[in-house]
C-alpha atoms as a PDB file:
ATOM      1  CA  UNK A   1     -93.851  22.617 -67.205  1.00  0.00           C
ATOM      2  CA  UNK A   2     -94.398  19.239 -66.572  1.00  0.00           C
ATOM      3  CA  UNK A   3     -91.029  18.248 -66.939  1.00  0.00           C
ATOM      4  CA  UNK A   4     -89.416  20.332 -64.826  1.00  0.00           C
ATOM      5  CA  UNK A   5     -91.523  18.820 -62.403  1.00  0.00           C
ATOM      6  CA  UNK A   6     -91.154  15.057 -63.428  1.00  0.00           C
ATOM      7  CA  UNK A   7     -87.032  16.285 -62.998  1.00  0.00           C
ATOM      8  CA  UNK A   8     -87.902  17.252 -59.553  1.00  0.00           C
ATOM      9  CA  UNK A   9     -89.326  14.289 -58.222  1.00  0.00           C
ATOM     10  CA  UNK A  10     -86.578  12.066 -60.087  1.00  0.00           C
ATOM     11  CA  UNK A  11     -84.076  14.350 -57.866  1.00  0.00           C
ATOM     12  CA  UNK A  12     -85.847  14.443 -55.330  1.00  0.00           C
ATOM     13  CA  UNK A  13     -86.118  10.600 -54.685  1.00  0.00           C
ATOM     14  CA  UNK A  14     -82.333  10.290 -55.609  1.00  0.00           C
ATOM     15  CA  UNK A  15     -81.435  12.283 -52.717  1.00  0.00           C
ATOM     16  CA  UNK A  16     -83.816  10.402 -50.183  1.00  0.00           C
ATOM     17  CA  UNK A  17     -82.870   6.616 -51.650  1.00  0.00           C
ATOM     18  CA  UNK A  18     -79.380   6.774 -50.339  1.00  0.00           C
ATOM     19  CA  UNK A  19     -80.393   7.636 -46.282  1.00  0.00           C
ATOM     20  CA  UNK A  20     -83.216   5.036 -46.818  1.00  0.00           C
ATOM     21  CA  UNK A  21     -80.909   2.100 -47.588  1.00  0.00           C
ATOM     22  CA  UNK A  22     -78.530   3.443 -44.921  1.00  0.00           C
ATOM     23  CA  UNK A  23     -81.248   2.847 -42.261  1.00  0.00           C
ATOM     24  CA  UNK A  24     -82.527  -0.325 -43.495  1.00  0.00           C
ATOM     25  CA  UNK A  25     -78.833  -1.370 -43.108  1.00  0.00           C
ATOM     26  CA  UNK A  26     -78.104   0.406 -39.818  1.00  0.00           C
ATOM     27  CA  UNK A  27     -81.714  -1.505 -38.352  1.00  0.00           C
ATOM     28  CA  UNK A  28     -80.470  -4.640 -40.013  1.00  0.00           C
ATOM     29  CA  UNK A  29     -77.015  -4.848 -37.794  1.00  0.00           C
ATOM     30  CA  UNK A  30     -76.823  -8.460 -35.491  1.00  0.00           C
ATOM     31  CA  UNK A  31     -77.410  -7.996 -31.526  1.00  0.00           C
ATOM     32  CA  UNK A  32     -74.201  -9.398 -30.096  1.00  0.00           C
ATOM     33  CA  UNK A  33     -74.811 -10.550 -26.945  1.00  0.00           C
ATOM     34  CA  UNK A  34     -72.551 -10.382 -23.713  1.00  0.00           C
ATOM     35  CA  UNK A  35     -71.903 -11.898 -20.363  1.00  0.00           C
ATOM     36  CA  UNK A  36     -70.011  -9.227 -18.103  1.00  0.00           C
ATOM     37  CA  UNK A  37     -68.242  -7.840 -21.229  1.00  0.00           C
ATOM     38  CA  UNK A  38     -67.874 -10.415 -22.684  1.00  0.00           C
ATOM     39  CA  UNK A  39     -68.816 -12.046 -25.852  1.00  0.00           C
ATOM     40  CA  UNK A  40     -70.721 -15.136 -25.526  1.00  0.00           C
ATOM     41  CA  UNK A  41     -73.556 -16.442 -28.205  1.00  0.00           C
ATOM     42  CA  UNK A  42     -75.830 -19.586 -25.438  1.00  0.00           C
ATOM     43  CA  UNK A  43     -78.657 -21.252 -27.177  1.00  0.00           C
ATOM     44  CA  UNK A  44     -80.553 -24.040 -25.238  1.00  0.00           C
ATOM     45  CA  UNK A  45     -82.248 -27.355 -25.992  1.00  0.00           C
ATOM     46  CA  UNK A  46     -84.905 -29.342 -24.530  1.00  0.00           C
ATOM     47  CA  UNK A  47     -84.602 -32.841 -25.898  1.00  0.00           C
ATOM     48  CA  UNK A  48     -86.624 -36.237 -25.064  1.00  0.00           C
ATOM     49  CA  UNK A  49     -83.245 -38.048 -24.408  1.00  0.00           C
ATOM     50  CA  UNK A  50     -81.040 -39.120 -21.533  1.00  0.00           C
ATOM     51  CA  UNK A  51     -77.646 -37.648 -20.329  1.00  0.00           C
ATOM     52  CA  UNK A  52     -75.417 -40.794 -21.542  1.00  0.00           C
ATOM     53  CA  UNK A  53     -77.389 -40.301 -24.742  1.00  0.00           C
ATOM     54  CA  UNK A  54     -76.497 -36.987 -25.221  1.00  0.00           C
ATOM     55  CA  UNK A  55     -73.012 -37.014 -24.453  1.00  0.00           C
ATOM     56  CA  UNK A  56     -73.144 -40.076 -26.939  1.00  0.00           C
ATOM     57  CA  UNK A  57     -74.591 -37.937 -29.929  1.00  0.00           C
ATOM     58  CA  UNK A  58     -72.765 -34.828 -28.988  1.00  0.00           C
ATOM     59  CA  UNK A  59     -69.161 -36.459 -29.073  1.00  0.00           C
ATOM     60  CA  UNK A  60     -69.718 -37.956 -31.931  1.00  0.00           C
ATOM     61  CA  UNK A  61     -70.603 -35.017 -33.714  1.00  0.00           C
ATOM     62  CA  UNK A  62     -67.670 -32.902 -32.308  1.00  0.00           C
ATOM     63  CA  UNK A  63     -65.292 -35.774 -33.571  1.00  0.00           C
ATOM     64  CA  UNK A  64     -66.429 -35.831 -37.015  1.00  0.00           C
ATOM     65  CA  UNK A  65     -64.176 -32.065 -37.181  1.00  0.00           C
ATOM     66  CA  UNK A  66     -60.599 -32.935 -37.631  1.00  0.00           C
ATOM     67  CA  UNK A  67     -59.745 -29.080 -36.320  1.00  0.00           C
ATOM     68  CA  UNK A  68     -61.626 -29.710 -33.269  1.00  0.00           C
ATOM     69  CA  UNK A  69     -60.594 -30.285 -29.792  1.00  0.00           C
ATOM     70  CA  UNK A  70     -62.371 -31.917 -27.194  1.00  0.00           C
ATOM     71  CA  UNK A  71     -62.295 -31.969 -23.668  1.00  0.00           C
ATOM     72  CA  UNK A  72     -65.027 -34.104 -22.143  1.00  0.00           C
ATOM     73  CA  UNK A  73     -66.338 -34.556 -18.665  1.00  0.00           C
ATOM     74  CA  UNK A  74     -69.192 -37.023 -18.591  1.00  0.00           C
ATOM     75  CA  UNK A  75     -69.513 -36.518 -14.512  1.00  0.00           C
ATOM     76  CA  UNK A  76     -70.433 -32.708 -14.741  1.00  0.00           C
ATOM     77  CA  UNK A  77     -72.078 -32.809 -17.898  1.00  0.00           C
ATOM     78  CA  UNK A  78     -69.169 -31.331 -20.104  1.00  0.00           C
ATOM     79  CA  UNK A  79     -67.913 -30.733 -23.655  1.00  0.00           C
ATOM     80  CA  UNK A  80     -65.665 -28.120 -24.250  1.00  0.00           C
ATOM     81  CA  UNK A  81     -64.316 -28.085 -28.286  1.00  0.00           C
ATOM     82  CA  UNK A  82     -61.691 -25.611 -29.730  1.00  0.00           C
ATOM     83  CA  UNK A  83     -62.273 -24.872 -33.010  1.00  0.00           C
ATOM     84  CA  UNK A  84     -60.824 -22.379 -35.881  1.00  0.00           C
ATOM     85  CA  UNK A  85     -62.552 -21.728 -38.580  1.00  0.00           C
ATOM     86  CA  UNK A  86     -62.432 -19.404 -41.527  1.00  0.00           C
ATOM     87  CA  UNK A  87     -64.751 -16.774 -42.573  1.00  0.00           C
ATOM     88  CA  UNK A  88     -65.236 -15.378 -46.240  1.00  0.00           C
ATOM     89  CA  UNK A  89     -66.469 -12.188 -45.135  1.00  0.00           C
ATOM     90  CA  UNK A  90     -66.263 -10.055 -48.724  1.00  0.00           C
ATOM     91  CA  UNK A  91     -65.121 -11.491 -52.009  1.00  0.00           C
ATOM     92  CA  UNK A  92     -64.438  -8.725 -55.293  1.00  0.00           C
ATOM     93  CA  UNK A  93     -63.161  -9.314 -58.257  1.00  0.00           C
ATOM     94  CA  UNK A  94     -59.727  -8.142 -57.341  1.00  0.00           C
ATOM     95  CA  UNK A  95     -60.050  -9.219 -53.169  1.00  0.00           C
ATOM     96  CA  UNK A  96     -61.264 -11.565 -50.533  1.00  0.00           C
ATOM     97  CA  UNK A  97     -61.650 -10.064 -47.262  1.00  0.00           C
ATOM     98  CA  UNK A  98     -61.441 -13.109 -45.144  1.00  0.00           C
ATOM     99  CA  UNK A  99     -60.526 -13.605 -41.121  1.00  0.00           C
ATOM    100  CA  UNK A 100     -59.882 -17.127 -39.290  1.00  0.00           C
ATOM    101  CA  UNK A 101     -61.950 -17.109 -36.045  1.00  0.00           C
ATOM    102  CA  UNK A 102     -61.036 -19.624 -32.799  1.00  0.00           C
ATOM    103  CA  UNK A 103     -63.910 -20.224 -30.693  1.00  0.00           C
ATOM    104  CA  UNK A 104     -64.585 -22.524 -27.807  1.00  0.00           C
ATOM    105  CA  UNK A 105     -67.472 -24.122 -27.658  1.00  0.00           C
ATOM    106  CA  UNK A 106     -69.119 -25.810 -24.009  1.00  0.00           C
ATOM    107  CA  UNK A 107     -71.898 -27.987 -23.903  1.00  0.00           C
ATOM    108  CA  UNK A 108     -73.560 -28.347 -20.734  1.00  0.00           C
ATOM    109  CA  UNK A 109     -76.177 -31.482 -20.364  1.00  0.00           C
ATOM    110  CA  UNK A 110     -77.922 -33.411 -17.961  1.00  0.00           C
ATOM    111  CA  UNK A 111     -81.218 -35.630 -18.605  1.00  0.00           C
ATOM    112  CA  UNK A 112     -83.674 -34.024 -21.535  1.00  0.00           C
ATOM    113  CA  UNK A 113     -81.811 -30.764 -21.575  1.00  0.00           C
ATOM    114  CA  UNK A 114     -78.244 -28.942 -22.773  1.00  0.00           C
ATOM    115  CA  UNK A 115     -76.732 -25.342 -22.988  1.00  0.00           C
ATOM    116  CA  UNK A 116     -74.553 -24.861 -25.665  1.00  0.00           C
ATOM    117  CA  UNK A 117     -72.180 -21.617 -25.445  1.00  0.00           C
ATOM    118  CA  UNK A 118     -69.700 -20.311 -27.484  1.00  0.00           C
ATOM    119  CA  UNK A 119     -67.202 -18.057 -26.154  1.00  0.00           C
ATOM    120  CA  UNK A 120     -63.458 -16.542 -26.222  1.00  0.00           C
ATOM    121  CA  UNK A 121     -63.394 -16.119 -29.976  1.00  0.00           C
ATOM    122  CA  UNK A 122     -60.656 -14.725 -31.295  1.00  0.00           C
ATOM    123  CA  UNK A 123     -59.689 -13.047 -34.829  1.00  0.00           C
ATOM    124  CA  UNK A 124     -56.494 -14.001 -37.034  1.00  0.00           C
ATOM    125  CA  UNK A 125     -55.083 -12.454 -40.285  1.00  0.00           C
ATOM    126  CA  UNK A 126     -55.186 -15.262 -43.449  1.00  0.00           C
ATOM    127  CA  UNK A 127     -51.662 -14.652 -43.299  1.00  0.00           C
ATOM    128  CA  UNK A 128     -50.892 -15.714 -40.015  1.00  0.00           C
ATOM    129  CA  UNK A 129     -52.723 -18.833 -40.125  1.00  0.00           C
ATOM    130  CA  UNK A 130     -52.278 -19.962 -43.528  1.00  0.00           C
ATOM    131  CA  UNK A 131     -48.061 -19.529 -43.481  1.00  0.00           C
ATOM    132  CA  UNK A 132     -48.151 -21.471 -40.366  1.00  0.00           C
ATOM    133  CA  UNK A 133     -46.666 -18.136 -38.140  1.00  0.00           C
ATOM    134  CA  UNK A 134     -49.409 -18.966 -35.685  1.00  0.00           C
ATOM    135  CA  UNK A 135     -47.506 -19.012 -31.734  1.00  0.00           C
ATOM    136  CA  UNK A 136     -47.709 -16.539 -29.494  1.00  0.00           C
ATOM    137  CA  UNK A 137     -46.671 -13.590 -30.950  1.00  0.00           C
ATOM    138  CA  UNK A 138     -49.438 -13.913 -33.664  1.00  0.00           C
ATOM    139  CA  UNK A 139     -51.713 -10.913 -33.675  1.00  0.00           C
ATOM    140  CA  UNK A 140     -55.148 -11.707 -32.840  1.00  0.00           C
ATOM    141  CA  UNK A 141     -58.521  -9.800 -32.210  1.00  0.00           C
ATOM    142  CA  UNK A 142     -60.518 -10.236 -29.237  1.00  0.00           C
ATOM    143  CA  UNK A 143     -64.742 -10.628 -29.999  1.00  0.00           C
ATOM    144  CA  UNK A 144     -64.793  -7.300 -27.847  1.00  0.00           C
ATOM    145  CA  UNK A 145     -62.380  -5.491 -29.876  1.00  0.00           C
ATOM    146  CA  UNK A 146     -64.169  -6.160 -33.284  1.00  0.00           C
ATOM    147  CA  UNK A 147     -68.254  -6.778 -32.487  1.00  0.00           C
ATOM    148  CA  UNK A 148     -68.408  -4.178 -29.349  1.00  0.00           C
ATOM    149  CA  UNK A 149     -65.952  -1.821 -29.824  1.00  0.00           C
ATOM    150  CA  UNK A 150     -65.627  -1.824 -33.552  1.00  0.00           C
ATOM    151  CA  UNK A 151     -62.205  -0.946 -33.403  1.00  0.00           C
ATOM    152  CA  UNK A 152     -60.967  -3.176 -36.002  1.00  0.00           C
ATOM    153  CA  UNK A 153     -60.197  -0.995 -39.436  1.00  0.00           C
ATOM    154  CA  UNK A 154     -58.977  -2.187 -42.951  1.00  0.00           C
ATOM    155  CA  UNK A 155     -57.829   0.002 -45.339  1.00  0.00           C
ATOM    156  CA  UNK A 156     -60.077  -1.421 -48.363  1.00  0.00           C
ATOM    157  CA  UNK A 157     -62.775  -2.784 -46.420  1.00  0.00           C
ATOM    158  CA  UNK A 158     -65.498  -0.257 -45.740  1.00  0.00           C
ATOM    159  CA  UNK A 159     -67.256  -0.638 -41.912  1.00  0.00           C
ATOM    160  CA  UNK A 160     -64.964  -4.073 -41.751  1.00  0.00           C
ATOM    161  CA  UNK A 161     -65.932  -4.626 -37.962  1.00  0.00           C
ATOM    162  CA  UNK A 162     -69.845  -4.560 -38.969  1.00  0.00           C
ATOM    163  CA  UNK A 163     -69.268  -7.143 -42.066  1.00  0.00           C
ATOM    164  CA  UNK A 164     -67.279  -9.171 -39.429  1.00  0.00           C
ATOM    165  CA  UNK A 165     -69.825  -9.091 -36.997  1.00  0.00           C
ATOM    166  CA  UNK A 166     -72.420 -10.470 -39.576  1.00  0.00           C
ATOM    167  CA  UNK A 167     -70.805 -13.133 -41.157  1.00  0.00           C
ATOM    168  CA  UNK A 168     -70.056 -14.427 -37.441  1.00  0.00           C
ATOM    169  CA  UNK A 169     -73.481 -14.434 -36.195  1.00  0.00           C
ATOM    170  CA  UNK A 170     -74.305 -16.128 -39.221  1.00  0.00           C
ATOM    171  CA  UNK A 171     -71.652 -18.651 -38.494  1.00  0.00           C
ATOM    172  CA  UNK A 172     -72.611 -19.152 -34.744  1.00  0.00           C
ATOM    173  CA  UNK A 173     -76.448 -19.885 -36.035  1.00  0.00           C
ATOM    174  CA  UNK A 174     -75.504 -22.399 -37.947  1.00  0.00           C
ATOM    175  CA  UNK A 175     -72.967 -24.183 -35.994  1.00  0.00           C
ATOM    176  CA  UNK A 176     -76.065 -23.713 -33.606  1.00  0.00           C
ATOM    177  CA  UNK A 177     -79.087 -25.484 -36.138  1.00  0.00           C
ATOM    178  CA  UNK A 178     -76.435 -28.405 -36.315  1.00  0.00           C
ATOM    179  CA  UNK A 179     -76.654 -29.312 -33.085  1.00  0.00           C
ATOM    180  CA  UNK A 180     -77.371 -33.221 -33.160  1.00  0.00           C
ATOM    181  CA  UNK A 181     -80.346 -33.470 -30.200  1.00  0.00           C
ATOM    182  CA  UNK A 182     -84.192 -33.950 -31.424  1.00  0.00           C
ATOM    183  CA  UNK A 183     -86.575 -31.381 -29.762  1.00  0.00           C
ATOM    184  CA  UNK A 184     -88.393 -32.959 -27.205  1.00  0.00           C
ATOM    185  CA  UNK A 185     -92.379 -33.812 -28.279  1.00  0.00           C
ATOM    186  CA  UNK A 186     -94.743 -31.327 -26.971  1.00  0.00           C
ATOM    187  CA  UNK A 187     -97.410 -32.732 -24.890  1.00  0.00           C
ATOM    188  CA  UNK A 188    -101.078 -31.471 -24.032  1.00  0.00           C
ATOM    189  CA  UNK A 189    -102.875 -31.871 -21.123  1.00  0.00           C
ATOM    190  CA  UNK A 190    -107.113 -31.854 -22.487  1.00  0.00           C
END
C-alpha cells in the first residue's frame, strides 16, 4: 500500500515539474522596450563632469573598436557609432546558433549628464557576414521582426526569436555598464 502511493506522488510531481519550469521561463523573458514601434534600449547617466570632458572620454572609448564608426558633433552634443557585432546565442556539440547584429549607438551629452541609445539593429546570417556577401541584397532582420513579432524561425533552434532576444539584452547591458562616465557623488543637505 504504501508504495503505490510513494508511485503516485513520484508521478504526480513528474507531470507538474515540466509546466513549472515552463513558467519560470515564460516570467523570465527580457522586456524589450520601444519608441513608436520601434526598438530602442536608452539608459541615462548623471556624471560630475563637463561636456568637453565627456565627449573626451566617450570618443576615446568608441575609438578603441576597430568595427566602429563614429560620427561626432561636439556643438549638439553628439556621438553616433555603427557597430556589428556577433552573438553566440546556442552552442551543442554538433551546432552553434550564432547571428551578427548592427546597431547604432547615439550619445547625447551636455554638462554632468548623457543619454545613451541604441537603435536600428539589425540581424545577419554567419554566412553572410563571414563570406564577405554583405551589400545590399544581404538578408537581414529588423529588431521588430525578431524581439516583437517573433517571426524569426530556425529549423533546429527551438523558440530561436526568444534565445535571440536574450542574448541581445544581455549584450545591450553590457555595452551599457561600459560606459566610461563616473556617477556623479551624491550630496546631502543636514
Amino acid at each position: 500500500m504504501i508504495n503505490n502511493k510513494i508511485i503516485r506522488i513520484i508521478a504526480l510531481i513528474l507531470c507538474l515539474a515540466p509546466s513549472t519550469n515552463y513558467a519560470q521561463e515564460a516570467s523570465q523573458k527580457p522586456i524589450i522596450p520601444t519608441e513608436n514601434g520601434k526598438v530602442i534600449f536608452t539608459s541615462t547617466y548623471v556624471t560630475p563632469l563637463g561636456k568637453q570632458e565627456i565627449h573626451d572620454r566617450l570618443s576615446t572609448w568608441l575609438s578603441s573598436d576597430p568595427s566602429t564608426i563614429i560620427n561626432s558633433d561636439d556643438t549638439t552634443g553628439m556621438l553616433i557609432s555603427r557597430s556589428l557585432e556577433y552573438l553566440e546565442i546556442e552552442k551543442k556539440d554538433w551546432s552553434i546558433f550564432s547571428m551578427y547584429m548592427r546597431y547604432t549607438l547615439v550619445l547625447e551629452y551636455k554638462d554632468q549628464f548623457c543619454k545613451a541609445s541604441i537603435r536600428q539593429i539589425q540581424y545577419y546570417e554567419p554566412e553572410d557576414i563571414e563570406k564577405k556577401v554583405y551589400n545590399s541584397n544581404t538578408t537581414s532582420y529588423s529588431a521588430e521582426f525578431i524581439l516583437i513579432e517573433k517571426k524569426y524561425k530556425l529549423a533546429f533552434v527551438k523558440n530561436a526569436a526568444d534565445k535571440i532576444a536574450e542574448h541581445t539584452v544581455r549584450r545591450i547591458n553590457e555595452i551599457f555598464s561600459t560606459v566610461p562616465l563616473p556617477k556623479k557623488e551624491e550630496t546631502r543637505n543636514n
